[in-house]
N, C-alpha and C. Protein backbone atom coordinates (compact mmCIF):
# COMPACT_ATOMS: atom_id res chain seq x y z
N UNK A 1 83.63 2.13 71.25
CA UNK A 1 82.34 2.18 70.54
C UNK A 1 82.59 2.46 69.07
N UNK A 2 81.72 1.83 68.44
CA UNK A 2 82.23 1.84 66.72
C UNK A 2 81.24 2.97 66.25
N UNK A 3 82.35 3.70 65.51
CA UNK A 3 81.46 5.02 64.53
C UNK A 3 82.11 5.32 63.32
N UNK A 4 80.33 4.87 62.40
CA UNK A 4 80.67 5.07 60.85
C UNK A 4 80.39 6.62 60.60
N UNK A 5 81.30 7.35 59.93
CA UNK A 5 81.11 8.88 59.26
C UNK A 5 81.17 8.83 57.84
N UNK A 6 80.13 9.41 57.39
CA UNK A 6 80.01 8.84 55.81
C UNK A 6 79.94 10.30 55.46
N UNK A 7 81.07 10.56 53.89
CA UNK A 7 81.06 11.86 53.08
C UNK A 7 80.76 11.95 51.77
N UNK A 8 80.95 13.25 51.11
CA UNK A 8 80.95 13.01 50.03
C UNK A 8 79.49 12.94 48.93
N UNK A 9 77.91 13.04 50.10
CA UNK A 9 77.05 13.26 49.28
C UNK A 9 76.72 14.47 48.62
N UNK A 10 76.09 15.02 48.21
CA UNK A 10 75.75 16.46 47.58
C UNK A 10 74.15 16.42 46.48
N UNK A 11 74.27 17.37 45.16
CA UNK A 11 73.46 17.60 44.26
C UNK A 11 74.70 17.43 43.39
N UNK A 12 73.93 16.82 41.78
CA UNK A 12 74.79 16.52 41.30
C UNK A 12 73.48 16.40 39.83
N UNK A 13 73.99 17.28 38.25
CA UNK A 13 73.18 17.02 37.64
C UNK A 13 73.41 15.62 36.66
N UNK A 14 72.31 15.27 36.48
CA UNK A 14 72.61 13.77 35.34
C UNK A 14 73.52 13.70 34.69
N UNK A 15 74.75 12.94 34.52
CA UNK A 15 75.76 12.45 33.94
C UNK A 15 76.71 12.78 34.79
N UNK A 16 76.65 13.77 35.81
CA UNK A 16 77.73 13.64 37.14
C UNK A 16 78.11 12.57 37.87
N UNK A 17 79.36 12.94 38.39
CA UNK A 17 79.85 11.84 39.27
C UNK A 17 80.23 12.01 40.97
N UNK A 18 79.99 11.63 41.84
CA UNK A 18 79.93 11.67 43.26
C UNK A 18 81.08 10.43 43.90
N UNK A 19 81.38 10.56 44.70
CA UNK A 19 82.61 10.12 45.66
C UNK A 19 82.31 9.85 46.90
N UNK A 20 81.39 9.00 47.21
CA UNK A 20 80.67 8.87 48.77
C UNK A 20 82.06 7.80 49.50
N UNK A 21 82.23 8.33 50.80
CA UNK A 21 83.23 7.58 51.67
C UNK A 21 82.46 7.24 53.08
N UNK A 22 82.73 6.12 53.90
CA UNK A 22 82.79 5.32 55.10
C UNK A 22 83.67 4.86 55.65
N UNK A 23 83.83 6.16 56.56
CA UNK A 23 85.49 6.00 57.63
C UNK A 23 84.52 5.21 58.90
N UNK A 24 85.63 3.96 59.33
CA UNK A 24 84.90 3.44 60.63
C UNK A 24 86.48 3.59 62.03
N UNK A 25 85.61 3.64 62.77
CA UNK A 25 86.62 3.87 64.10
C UNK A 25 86.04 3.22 65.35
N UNK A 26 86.95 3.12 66.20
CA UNK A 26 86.44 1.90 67.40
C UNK A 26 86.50 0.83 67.20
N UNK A 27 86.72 0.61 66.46
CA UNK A 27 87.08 -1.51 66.59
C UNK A 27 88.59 -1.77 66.23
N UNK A 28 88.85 -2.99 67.00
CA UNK A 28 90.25 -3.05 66.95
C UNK A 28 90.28 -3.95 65.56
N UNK A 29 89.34 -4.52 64.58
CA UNK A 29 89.42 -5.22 63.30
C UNK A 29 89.59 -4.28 62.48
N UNK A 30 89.56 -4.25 61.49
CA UNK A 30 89.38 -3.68 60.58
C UNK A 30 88.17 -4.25 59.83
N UNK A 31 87.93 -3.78 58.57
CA UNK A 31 86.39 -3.79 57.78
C UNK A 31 86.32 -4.98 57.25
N UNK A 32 85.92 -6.07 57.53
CA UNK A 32 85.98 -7.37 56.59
C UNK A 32 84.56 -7.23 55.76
N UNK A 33 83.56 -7.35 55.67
CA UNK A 33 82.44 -6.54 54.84
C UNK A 33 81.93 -5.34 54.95
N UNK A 34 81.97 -4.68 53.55
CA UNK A 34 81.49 -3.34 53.69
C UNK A 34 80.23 -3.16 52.34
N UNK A 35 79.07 -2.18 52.83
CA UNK A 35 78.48 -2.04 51.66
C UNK A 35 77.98 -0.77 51.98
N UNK A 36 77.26 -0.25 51.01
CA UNK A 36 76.69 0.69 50.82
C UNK A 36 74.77 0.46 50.21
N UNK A 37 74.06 0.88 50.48
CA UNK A 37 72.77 0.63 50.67
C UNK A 37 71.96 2.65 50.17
N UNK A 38 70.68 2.21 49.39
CA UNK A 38 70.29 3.68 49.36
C UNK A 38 68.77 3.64 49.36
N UNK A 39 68.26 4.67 49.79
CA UNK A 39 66.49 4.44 50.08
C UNK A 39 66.20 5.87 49.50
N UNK A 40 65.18 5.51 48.69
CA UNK A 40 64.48 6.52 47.56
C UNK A 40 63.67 6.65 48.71
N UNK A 41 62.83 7.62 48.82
CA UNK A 41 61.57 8.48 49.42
C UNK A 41 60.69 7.52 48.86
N UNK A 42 59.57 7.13 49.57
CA UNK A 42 59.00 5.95 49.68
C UNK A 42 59.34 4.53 49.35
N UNK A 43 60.54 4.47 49.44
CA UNK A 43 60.49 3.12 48.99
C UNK A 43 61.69 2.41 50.21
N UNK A 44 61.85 0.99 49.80
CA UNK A 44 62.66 0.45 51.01
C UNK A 44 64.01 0.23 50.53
N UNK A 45 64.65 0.36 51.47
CA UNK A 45 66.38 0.50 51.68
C UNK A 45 66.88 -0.92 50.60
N UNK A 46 67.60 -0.56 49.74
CA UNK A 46 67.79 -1.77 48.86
C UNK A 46 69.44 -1.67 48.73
N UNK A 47 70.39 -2.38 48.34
CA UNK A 47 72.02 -3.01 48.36
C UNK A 47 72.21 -1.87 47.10
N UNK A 48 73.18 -1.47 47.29
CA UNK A 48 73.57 -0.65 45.55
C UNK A 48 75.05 -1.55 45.57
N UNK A 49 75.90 -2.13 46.57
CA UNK A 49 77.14 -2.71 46.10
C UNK A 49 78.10 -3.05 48.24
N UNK A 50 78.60 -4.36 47.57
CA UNK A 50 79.40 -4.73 48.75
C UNK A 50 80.62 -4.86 47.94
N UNK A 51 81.63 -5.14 49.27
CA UNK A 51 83.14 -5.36 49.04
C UNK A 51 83.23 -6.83 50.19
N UNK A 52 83.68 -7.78 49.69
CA UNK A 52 83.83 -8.77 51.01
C UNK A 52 85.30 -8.78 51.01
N UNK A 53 86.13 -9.04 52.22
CA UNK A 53 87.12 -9.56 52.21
C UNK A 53 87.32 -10.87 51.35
N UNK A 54 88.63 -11.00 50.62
CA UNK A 54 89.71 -10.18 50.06
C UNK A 54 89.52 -9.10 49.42
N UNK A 55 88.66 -9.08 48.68
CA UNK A 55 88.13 -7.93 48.11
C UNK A 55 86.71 -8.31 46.43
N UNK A 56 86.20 -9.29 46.65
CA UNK A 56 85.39 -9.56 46.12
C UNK A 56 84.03 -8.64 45.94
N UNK A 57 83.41 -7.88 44.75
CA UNK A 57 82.70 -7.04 44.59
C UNK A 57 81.38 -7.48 44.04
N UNK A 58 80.19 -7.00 44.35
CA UNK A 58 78.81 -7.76 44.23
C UNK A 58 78.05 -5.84 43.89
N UNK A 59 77.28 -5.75 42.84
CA UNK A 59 76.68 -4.67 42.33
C UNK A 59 75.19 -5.23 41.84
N UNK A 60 74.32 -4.19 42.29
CA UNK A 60 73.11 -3.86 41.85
C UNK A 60 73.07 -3.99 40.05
N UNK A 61 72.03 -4.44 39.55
CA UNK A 61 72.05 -4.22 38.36
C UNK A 61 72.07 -3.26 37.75
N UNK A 62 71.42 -2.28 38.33
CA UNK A 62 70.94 -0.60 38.06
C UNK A 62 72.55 0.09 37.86
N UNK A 63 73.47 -0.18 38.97
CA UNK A 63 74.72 0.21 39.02
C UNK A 63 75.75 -0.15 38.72
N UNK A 64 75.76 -1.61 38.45
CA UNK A 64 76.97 -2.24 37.35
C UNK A 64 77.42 -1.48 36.32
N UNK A 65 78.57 -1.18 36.20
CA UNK A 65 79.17 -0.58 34.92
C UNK A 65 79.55 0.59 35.45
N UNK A 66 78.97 1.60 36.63
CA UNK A 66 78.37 2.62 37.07
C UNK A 66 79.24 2.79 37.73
N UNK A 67 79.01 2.62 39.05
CA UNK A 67 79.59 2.16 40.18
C UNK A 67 80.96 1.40 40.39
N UNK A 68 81.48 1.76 41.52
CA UNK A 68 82.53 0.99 41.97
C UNK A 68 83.22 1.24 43.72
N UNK A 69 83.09 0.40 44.14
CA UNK A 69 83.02 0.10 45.58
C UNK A 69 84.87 -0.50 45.89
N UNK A 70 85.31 0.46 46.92
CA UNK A 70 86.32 -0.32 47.48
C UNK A 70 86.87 0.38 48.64
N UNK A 71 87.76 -0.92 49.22
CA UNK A 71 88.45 -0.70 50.60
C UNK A 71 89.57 -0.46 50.50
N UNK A 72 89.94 0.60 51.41
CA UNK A 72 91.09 0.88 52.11
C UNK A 72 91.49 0.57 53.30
N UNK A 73 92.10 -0.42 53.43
CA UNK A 73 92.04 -1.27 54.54
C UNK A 73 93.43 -0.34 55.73
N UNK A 74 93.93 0.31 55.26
CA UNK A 74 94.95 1.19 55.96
C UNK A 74 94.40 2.20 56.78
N UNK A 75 93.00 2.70 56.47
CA UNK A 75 92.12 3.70 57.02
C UNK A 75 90.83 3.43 57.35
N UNK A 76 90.68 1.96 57.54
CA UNK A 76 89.38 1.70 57.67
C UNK A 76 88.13 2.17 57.09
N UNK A 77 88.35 2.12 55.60
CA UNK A 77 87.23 3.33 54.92
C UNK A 77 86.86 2.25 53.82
N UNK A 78 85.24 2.78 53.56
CA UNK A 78 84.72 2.21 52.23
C UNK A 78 84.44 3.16 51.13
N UNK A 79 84.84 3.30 50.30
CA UNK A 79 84.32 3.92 49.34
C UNK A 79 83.30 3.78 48.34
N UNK A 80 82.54 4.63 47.46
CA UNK A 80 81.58 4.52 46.35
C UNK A 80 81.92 5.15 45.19
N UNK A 81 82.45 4.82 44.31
CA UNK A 81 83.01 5.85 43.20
C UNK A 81 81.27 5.43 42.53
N UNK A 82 80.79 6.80 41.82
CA UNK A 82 79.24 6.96 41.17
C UNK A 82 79.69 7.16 40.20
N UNK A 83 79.59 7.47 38.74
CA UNK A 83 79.74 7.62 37.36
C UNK A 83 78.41 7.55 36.78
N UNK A 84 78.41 8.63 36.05
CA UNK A 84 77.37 8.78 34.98
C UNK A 84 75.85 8.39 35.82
N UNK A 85 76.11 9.21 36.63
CA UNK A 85 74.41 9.13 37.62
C UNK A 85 73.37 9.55 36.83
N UNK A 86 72.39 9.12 37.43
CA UNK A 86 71.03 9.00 36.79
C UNK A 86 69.82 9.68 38.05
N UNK A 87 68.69 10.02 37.39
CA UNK A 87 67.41 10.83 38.84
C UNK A 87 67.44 9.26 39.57
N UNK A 88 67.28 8.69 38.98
CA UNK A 88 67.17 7.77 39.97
C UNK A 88 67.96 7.32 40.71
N UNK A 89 69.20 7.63 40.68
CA UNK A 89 70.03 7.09 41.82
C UNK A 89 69.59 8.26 43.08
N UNK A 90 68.94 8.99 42.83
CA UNK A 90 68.42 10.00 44.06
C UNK A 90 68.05 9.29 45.40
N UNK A 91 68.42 10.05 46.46
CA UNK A 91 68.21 9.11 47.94
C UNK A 91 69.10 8.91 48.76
N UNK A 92 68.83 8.76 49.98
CA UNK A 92 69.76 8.41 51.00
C UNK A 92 70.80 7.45 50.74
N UNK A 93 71.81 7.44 51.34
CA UNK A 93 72.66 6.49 51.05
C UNK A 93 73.69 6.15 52.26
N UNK A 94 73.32 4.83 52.21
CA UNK A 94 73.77 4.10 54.00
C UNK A 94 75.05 3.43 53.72
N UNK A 95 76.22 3.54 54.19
CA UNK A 95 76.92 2.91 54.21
C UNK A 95 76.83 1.77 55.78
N UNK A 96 77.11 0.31 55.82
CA UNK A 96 77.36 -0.92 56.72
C UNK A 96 78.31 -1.57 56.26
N UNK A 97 78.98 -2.03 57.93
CA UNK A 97 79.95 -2.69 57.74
C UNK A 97 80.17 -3.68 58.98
N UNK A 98 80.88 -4.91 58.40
CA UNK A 98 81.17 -5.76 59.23
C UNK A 98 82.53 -5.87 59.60
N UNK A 99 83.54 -6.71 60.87
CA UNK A 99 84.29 -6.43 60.65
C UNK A 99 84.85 -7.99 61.15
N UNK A 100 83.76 -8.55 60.88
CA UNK A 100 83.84 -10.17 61.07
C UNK A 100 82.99 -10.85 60.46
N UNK A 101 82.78 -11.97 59.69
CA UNK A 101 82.13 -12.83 58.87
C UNK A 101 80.91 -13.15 59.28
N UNK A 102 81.03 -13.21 61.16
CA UNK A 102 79.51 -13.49 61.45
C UNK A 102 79.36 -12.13 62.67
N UNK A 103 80.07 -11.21 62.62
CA UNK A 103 79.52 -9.55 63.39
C UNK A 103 78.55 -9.06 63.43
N UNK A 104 78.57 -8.53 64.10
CA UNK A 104 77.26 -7.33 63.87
C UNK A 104 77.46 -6.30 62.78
N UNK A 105 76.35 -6.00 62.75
CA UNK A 105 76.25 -4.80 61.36
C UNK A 105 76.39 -3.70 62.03
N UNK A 106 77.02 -2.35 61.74
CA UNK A 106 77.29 -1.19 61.61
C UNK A 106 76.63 -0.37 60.41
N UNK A 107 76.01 1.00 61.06
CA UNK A 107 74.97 1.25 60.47
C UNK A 107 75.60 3.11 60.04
N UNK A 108 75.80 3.66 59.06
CA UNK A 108 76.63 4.93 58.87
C UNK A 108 75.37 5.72 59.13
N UNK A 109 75.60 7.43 59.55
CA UNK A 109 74.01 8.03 59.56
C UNK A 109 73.36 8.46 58.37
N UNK A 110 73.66 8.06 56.73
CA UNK A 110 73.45 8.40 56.16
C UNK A 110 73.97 9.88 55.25
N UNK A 111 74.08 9.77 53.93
CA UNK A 111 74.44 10.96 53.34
C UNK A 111 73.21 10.91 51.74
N UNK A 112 72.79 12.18 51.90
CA UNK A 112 71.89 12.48 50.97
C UNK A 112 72.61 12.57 49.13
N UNK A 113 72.03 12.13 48.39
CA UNK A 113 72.55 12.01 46.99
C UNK A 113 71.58 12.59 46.00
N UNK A 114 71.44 13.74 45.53
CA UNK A 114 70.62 14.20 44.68
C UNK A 114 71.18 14.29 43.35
N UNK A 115 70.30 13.63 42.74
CA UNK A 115 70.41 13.82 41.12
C UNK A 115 69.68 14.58 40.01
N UNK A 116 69.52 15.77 39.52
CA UNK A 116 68.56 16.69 38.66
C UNK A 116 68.92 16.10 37.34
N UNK A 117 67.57 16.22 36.79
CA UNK A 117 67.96 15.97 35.01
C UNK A 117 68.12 17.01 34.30
């Protein structure tokens, strides 16, 4: 059975930086797409950044420059490097992953990301 454990959220004041991780276990693949996803309090779950196999990177506009997403393919893990956060990056934050081109999605339980100004 596949299980995503996602770390690394916290409180963090404006211009801080956060380190969110997605260790996956149970599948005999390893991670061929991975992303990370975040949902503000009322609003709907939106992409902040993927990694596709080979390692091709796709970012939110909000988080370009910001952000940086990558795999460790030795540990089955995704990472989120955050830089220079903002209130608004405030919110849940989902890490999914595939571990085949046309797989099912894998769903992490979420890690909370607070940002104060």
């Amino acid at each position: 059975q596949v299980r995503l454990v996602e770390s690394g959220g916290g409180l963090v004041q404006a211009g801080g930086a956060l380190r969110l991780s997605c260790s996956a276990s149970g599948s005999d693949r390893g991670i061929y797409v991975g992303g990370w996803y975040r949902q503000a309090t009322g609003q709907e779950r939106e992409l902040v950044a993927s990694i596709r196999t080979p390692g091709r990177t796709n970012y939110a506009d909000s988080v370009n420059g910001r952000f940086t997403i990558s795999k460790d393919n030795a540990r089955n893990t995704v990472f989120l490097e955050m830089n220079n956060l903002k209130p608004e990056d405030t919110g849940v934050y989902y890490c999914k992953v595939q571990f085949s081109a046309l797989g099912a999605d894998y769903w992490g339980q979420g890690t909370q990301v607070t940002v104060s100004s």
